[in-house]
PDB file of N, CA and C in Angstrom:
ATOM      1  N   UNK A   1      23.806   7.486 -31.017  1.00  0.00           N
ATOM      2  CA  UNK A   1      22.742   6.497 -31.016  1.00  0.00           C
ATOM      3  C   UNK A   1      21.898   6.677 -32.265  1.00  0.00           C
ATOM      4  N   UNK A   2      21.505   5.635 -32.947  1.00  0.00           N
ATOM      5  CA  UNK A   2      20.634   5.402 -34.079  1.00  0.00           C
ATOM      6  C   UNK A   2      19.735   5.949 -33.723  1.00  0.00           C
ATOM      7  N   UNK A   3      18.091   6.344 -34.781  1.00  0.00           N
ATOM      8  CA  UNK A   3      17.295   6.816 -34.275  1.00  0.00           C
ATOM      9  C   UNK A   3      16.574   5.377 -34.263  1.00  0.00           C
ATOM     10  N   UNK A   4      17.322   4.221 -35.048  1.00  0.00           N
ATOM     11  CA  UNK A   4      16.145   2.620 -35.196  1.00  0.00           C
ATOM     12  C   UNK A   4      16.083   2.292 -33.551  1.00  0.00           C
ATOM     13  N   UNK A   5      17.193   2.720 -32.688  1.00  0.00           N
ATOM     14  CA  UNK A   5      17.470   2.141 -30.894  1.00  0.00           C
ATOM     15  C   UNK A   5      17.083   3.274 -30.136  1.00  0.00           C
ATOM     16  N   UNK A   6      16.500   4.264 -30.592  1.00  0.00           N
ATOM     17  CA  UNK A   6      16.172   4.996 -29.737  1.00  0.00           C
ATOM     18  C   UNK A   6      15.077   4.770 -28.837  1.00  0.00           C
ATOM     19  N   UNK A   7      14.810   5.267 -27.559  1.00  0.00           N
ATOM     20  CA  UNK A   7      14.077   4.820 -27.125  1.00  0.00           C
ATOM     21  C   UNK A   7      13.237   6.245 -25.978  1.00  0.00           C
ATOM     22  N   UNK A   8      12.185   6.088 -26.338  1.00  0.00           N
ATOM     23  CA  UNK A   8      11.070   6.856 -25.898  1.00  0.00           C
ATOM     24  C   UNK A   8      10.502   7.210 -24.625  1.00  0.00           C
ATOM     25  N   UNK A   9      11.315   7.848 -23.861  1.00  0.00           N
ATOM     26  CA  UNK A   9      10.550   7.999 -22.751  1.00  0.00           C
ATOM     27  C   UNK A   9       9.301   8.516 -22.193  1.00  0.00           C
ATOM     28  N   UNK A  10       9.252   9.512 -23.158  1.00  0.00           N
ATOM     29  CA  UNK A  10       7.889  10.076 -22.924  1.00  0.00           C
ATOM     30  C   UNK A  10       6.688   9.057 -23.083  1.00  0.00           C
ATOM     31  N   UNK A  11       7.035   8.230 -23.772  1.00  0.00           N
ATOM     32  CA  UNK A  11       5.564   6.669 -24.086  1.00  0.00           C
ATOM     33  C   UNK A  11       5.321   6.470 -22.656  1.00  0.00           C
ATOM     34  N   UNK A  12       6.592   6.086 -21.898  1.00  0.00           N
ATOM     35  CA  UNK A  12       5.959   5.881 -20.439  1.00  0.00           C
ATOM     36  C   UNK A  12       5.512   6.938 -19.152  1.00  0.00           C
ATOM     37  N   UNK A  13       5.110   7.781 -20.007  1.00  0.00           N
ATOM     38  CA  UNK A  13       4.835   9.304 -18.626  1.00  0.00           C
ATOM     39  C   UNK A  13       2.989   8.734 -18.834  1.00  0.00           C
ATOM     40  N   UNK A  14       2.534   8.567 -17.446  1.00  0.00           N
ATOM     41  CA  UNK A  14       1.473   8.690 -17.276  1.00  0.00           C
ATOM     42  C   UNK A  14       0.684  10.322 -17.338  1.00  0.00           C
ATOM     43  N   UNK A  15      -0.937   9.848 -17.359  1.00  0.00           N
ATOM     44  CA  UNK A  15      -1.077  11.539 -17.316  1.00  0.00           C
ATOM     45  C   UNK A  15      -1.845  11.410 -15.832  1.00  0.00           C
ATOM     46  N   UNK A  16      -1.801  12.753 -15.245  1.00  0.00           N
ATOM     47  CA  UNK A  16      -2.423  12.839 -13.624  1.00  0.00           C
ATOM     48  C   UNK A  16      -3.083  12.166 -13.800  1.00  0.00           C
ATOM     49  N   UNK A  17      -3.531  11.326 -12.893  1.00  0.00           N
ATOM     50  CA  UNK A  17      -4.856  10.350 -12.343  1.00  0.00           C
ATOM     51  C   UNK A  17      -4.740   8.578 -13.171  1.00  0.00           C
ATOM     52  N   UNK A  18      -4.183   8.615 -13.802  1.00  0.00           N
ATOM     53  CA  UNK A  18      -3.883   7.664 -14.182  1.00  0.00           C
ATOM     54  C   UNK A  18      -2.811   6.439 -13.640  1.00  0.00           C
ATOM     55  N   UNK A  19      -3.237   5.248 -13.950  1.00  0.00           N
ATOM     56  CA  UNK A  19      -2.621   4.205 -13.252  1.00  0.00           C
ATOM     57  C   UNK A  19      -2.677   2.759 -14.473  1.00  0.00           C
ATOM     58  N   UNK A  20      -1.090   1.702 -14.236  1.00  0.00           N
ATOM     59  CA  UNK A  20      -0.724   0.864 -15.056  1.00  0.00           C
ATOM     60  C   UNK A  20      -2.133  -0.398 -14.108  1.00  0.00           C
ATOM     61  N   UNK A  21      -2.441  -0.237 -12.809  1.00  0.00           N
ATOM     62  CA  UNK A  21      -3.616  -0.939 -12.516  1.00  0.00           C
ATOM     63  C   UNK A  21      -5.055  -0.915 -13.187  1.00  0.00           C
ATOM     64  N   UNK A  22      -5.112  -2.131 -13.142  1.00  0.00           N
ATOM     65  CA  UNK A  22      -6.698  -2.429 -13.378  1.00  0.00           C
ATOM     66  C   UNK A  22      -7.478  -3.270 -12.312  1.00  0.00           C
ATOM     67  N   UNK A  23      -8.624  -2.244 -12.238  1.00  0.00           N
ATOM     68  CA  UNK A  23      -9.664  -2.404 -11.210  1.00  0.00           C
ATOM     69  C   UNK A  23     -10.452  -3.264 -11.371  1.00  0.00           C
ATOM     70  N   UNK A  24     -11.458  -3.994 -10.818  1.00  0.00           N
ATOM     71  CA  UNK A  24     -10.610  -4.385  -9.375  1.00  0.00           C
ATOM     72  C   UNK A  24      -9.570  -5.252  -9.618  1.00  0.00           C
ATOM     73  N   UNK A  25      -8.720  -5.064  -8.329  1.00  0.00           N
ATOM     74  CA  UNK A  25      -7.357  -6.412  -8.455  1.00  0.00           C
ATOM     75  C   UNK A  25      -6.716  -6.569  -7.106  1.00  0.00           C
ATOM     76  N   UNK A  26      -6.559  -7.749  -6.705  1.00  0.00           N
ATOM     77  CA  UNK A  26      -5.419  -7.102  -5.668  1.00  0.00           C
ATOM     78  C   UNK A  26      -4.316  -6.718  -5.212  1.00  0.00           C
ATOM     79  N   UNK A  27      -4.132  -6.393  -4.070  1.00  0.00           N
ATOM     80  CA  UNK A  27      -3.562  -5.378  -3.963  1.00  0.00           C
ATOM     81  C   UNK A  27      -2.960  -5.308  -2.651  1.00  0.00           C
ATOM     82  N   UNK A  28      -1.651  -5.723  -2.185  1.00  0.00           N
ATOM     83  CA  UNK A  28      -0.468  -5.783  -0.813  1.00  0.00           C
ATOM     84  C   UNK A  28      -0.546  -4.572  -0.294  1.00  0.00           C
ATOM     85  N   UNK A  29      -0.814  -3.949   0.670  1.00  0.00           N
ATOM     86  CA  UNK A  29      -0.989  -2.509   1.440  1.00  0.00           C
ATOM     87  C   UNK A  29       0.334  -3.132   2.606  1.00  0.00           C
ATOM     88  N   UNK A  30       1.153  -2.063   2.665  1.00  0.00           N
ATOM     89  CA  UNK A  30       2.167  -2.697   3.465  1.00  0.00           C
ATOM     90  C   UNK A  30       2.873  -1.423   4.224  1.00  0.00           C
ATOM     91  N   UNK A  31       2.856  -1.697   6.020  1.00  0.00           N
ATOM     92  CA  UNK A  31       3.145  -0.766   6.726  1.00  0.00           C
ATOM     93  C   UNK A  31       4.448  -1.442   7.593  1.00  0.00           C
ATOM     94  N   UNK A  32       4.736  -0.088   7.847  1.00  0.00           N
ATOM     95  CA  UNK A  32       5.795  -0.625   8.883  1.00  0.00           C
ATOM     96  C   UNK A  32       5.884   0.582   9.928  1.00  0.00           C
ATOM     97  N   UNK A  33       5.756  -0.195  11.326  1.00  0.00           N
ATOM     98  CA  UNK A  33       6.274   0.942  12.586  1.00  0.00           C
ATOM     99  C   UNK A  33       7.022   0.109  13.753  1.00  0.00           C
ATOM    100  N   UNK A  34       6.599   0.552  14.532  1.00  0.00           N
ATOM    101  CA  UNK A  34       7.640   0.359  16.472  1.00  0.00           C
ATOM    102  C   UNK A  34       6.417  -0.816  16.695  1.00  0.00           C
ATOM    103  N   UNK A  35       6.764  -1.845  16.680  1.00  0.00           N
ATOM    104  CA  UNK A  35       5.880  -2.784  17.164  1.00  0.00           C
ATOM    105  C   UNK A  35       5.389  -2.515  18.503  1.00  0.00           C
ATOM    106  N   UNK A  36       4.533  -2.859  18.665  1.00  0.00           N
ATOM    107  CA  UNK A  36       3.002  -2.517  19.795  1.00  0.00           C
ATOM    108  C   UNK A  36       1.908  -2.885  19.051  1.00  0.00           C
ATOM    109  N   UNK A  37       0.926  -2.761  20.239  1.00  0.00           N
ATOM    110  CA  UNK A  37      -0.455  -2.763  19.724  1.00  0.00           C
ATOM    111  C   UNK A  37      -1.133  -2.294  18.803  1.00  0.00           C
ATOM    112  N   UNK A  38      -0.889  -0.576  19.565  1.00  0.00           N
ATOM    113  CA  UNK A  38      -1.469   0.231  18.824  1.00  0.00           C
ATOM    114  C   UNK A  38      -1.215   0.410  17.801  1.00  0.00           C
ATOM    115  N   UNK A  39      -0.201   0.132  16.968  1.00  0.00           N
ATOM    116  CA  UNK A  39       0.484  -0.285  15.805  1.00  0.00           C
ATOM    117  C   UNK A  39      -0.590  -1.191  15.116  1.00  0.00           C
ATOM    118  N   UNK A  40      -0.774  -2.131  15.181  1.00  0.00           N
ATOM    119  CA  UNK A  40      -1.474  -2.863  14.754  1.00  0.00           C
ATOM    120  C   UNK A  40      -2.830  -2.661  14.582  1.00  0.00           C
ATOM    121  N   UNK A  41      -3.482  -2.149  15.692  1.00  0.00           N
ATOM    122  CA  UNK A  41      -4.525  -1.671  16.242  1.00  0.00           C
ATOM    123  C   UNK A  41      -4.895  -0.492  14.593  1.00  0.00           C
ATOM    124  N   UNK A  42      -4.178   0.616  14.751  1.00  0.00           N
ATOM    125  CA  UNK A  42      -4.213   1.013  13.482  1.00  0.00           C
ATOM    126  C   UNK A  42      -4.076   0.968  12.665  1.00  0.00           C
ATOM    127  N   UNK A  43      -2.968  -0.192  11.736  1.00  0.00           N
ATOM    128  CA  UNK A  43      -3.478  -0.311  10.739  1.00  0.00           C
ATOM    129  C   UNK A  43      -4.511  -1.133   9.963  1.00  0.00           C
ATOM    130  N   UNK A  44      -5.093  -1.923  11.057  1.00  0.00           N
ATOM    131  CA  UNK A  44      -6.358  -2.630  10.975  1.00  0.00           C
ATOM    132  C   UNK A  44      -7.574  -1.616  10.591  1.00  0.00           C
ATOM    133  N   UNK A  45      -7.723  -0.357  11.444  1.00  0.00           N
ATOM    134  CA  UNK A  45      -8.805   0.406  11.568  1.00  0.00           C
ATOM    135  C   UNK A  45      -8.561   1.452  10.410  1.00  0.00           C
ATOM    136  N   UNK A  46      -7.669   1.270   9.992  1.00  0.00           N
ATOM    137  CA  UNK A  46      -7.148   2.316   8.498  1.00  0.00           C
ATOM    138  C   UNK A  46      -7.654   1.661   7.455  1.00  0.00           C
ATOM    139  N   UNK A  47      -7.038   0.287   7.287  1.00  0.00           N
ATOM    140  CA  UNK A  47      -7.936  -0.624   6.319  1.00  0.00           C
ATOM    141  C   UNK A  47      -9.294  -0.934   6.226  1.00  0.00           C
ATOM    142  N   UNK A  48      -9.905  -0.823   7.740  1.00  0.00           N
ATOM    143  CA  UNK A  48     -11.018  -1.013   7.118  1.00  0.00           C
ATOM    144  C   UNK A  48     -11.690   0.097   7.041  1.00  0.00           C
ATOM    145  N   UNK A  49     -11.284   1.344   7.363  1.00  0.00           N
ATOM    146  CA  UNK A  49     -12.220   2.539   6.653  1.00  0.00           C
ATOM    147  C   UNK A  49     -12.234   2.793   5.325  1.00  0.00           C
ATOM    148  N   UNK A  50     -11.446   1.808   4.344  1.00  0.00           N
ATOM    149  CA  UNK A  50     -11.466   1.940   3.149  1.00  0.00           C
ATOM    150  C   UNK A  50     -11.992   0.686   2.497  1.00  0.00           C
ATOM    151  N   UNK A  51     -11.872  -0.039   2.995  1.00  0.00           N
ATOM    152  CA  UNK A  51     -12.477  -1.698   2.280  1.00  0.00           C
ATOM    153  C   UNK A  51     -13.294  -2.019   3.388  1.00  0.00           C
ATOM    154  N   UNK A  52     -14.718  -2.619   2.180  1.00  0.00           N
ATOM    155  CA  UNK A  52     -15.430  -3.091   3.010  1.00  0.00           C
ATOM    156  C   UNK A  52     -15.265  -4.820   3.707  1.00  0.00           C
ATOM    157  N   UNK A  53     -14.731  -5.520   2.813  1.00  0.00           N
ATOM    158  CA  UNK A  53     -14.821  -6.758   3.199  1.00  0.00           C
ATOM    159  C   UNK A  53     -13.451  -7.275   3.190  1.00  0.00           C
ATOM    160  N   UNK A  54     -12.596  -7.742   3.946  1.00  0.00           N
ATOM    161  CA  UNK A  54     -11.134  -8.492   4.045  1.00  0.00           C
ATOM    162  C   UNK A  54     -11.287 -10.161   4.286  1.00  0.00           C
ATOM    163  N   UNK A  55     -10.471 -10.529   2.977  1.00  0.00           N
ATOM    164  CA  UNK A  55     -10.799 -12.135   3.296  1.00  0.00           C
ATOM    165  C   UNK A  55     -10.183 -12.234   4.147  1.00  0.00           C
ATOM    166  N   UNK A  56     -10.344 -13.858   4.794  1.00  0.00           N
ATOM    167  CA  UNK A  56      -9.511 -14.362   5.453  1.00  0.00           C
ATOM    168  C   UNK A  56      -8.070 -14.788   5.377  1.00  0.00           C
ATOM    169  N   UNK A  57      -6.829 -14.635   6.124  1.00  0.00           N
ATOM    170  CA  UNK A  57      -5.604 -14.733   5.551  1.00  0.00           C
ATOM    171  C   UNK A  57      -4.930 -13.857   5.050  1.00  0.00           C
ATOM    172  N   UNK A  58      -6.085 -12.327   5.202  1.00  0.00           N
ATOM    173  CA  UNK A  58      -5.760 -10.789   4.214  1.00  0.00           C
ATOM    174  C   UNK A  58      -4.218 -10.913   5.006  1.00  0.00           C
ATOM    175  N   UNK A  59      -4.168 -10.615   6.108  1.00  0.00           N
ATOM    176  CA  UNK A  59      -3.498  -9.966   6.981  1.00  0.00           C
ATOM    177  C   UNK A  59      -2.415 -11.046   7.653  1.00  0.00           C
ATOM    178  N   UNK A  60      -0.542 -10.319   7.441  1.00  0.00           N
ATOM    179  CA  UNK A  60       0.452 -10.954   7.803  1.00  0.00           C
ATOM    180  C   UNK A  60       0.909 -10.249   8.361  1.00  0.00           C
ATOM    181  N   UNK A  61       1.909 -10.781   8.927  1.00  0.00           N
ATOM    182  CA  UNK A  61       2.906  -9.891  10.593  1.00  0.00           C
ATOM    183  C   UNK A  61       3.930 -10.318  10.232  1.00  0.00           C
ATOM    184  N   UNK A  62       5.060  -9.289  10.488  1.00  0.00           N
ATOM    185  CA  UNK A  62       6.479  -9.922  10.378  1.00  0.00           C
ATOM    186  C   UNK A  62       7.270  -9.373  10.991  1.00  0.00           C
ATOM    187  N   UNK A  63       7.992  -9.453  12.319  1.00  0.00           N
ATOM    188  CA  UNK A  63       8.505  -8.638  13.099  1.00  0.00           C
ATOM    189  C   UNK A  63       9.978  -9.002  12.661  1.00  0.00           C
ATOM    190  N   UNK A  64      10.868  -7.344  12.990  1.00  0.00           N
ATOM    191  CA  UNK A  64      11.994  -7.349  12.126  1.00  0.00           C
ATOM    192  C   UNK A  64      13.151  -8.040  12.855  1.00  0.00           C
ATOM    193  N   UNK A  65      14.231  -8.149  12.671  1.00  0.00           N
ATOM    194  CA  UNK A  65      15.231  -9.365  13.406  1.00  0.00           C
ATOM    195  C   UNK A  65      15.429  -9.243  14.443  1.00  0.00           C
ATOM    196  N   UNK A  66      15.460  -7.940  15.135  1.00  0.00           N
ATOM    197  CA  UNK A  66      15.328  -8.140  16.764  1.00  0.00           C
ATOM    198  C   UNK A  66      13.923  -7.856  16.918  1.00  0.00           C
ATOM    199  N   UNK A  67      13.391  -7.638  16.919  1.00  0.00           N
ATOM    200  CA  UNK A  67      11.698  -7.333  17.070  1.00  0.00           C
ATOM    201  C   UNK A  67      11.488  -6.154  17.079  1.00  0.00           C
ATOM    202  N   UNK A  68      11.851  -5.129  17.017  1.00  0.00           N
ATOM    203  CA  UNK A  68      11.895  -3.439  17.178  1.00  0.00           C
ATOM    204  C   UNK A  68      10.568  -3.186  16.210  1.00  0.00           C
ATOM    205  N   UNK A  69      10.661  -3.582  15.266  1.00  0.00           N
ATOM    206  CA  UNK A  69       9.793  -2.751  14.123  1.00  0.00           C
ATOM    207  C   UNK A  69       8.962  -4.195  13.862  1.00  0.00           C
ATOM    208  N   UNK A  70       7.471  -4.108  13.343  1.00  0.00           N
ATOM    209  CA  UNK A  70       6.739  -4.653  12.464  1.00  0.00           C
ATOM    210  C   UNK A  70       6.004  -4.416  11.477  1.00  0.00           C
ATOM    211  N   UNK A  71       6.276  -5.378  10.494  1.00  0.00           N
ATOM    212  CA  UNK A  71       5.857  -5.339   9.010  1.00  0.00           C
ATOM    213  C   UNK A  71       4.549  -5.835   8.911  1.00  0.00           C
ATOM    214  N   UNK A  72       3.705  -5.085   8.494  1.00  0.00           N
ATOM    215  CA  UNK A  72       1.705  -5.677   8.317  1.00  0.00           C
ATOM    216  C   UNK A  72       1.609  -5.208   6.774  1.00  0.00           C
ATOM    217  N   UNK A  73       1.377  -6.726   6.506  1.00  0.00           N
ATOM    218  CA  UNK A  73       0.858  -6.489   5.031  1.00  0.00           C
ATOM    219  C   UNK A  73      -0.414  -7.029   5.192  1.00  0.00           C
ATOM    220  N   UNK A  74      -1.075  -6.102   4.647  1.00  0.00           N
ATOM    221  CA  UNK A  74      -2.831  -6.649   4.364  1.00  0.00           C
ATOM    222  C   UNK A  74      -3.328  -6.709   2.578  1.00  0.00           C
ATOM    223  N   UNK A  75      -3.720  -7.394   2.187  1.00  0.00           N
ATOM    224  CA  UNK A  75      -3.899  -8.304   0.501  1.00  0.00           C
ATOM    225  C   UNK A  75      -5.267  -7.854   0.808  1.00  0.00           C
ATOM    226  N   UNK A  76      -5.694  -6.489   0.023  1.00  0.00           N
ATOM    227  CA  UNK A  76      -7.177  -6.032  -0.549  1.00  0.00           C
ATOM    228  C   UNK A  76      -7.383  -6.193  -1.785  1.00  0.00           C
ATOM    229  N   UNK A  77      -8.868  -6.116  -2.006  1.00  0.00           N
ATOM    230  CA  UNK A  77      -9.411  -6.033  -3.396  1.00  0.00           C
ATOM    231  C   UNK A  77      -9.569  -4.695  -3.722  1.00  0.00           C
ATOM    232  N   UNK A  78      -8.589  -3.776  -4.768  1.00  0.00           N
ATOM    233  CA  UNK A  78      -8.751  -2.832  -4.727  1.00  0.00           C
ATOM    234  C   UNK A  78      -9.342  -2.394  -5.551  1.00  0.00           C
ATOM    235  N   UNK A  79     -10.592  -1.269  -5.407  1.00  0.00           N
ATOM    236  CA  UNK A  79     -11.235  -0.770  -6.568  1.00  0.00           C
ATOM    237  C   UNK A  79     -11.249   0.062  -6.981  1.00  0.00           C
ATOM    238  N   UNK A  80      -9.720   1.254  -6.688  1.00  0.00           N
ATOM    239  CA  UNK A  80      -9.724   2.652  -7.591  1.00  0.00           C
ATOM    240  C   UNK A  80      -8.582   2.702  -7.268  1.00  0.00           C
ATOM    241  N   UNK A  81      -7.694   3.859  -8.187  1.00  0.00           N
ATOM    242  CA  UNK A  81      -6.492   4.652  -7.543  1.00  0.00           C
ATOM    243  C   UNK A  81      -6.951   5.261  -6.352  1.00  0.00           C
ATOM    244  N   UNK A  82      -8.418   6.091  -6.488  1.00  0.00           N
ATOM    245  CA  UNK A  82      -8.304   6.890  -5.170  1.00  0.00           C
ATOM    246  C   UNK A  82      -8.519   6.316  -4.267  1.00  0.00           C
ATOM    247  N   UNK A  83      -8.856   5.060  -3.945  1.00  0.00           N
ATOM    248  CA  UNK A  83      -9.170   4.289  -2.474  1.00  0.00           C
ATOM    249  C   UNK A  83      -7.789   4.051  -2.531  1.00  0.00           C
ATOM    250  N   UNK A  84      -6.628   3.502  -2.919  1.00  0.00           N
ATOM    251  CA  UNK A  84      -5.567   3.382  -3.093  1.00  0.00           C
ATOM    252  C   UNK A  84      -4.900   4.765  -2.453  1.00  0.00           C
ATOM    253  N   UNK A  85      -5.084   5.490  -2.748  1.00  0.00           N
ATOM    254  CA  UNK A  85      -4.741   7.211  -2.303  1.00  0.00           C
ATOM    255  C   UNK A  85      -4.791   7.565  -0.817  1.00  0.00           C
ATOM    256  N   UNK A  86      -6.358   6.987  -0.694  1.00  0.00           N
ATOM    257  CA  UNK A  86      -6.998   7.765   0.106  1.00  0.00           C
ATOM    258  C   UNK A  86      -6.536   6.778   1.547  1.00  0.00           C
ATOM    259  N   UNK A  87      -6.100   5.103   1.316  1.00  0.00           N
ATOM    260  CA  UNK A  87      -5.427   4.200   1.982  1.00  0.00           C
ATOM    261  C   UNK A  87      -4.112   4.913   2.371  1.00  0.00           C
ATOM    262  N   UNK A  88      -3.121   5.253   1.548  1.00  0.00           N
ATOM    263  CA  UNK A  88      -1.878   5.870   1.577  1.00  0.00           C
ATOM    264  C   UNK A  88      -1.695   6.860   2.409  1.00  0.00           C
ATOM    265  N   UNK A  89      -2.870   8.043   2.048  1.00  0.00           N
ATOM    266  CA  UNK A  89      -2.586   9.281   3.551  1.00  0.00           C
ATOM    267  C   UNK A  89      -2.772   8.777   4.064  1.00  0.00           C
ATOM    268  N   UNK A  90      -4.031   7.918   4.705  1.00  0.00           N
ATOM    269  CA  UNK A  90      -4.216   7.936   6.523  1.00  0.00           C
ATOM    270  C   UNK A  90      -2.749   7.078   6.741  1.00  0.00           C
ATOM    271  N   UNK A  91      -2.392   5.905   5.967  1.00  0.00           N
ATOM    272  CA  UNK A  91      -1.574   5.635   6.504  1.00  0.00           C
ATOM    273  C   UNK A  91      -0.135   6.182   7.131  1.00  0.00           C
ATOM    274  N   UNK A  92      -0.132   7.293   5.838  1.00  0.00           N
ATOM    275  CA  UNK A  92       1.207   8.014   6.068  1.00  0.00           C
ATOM    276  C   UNK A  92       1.291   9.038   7.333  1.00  0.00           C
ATOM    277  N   UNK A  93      -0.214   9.379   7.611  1.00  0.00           N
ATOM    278  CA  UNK A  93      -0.996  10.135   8.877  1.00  0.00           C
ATOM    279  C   UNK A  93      -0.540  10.233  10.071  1.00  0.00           C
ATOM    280  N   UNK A  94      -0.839   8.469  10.167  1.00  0.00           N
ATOM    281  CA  UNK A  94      -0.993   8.049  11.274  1.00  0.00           C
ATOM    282  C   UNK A  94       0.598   7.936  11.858  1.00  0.00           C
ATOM    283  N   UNK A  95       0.674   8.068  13.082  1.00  0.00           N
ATOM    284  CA  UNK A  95       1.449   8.387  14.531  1.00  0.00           C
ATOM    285  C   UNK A  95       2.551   7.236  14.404  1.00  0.00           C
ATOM    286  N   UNK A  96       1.659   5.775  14.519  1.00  0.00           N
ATOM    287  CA  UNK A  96       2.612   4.508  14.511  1.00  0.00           C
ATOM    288  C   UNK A  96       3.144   4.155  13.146  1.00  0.00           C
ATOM    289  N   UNK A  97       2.716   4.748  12.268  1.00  0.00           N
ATOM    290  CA  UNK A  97       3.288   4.070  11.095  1.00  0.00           C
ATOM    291  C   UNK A  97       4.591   4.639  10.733  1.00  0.00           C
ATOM    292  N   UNK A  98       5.739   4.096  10.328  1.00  0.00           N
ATOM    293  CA  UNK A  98       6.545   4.780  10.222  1.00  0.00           C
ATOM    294  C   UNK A  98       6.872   4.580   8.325  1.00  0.00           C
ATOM    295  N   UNK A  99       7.055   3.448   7.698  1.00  0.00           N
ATOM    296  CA  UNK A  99       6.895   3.710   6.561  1.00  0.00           C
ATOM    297  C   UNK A  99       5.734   2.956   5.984  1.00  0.00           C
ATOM    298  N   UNK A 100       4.915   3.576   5.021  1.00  0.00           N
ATOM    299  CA  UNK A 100       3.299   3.020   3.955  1.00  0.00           C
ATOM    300  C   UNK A 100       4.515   2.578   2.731  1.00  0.00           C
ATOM    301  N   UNK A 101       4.222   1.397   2.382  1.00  0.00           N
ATOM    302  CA  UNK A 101       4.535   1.063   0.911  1.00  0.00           C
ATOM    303  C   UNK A 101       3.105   0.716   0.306  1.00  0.00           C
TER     304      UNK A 101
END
């Protein structure tokens, strides 16, 4: 390989704490577990210990082809990596959730 086609990986290594986001923006928070309530129930009460205000329409449901599992995406205004972070553990935490994207 030429060195004119070479190509740089290290350009794209972030350094700790750093993020290709810019604040505020929004931002798809997206869970998935065993459909139920309490499922839902929590990831409502996860979101809002981190955001104060959720528009209307934040929040979608999508239950999977036989219904076993449901998908909750909630559309925040996000204003840091670490609320972003700090969204991610509880979610990953919590009991019903089975995968946080």
């Amino acid at each position: 390989m030429s060195d004119d086609k070479e190509i740089k990986l290290h350009d794209l290594t972030l350094e700790e704490g750093e993020t290709l986001l810019e604040f505020p923006c929004d931002f798809p928070v997206k869970a998935m577990g065993l459909t139920c309530e309490e499922f839902e129930i929590a990831v409502i009460e996860i979101i809002n210990r981190h955001v104060d205000n959720l528009s209307e329409g934040a929040l979608t449901m999508r239950p999977s082809k036989n219904g076993k599992y449901t998908a909750i995406t909630i559309t925040i205004t996000a204003h840091s990596k670490q609320q972003l972070d700090n969204i991610y553990i509880d979610l990953s935490a919590c009991e019903y959730v089975s995968i946080a994207l």
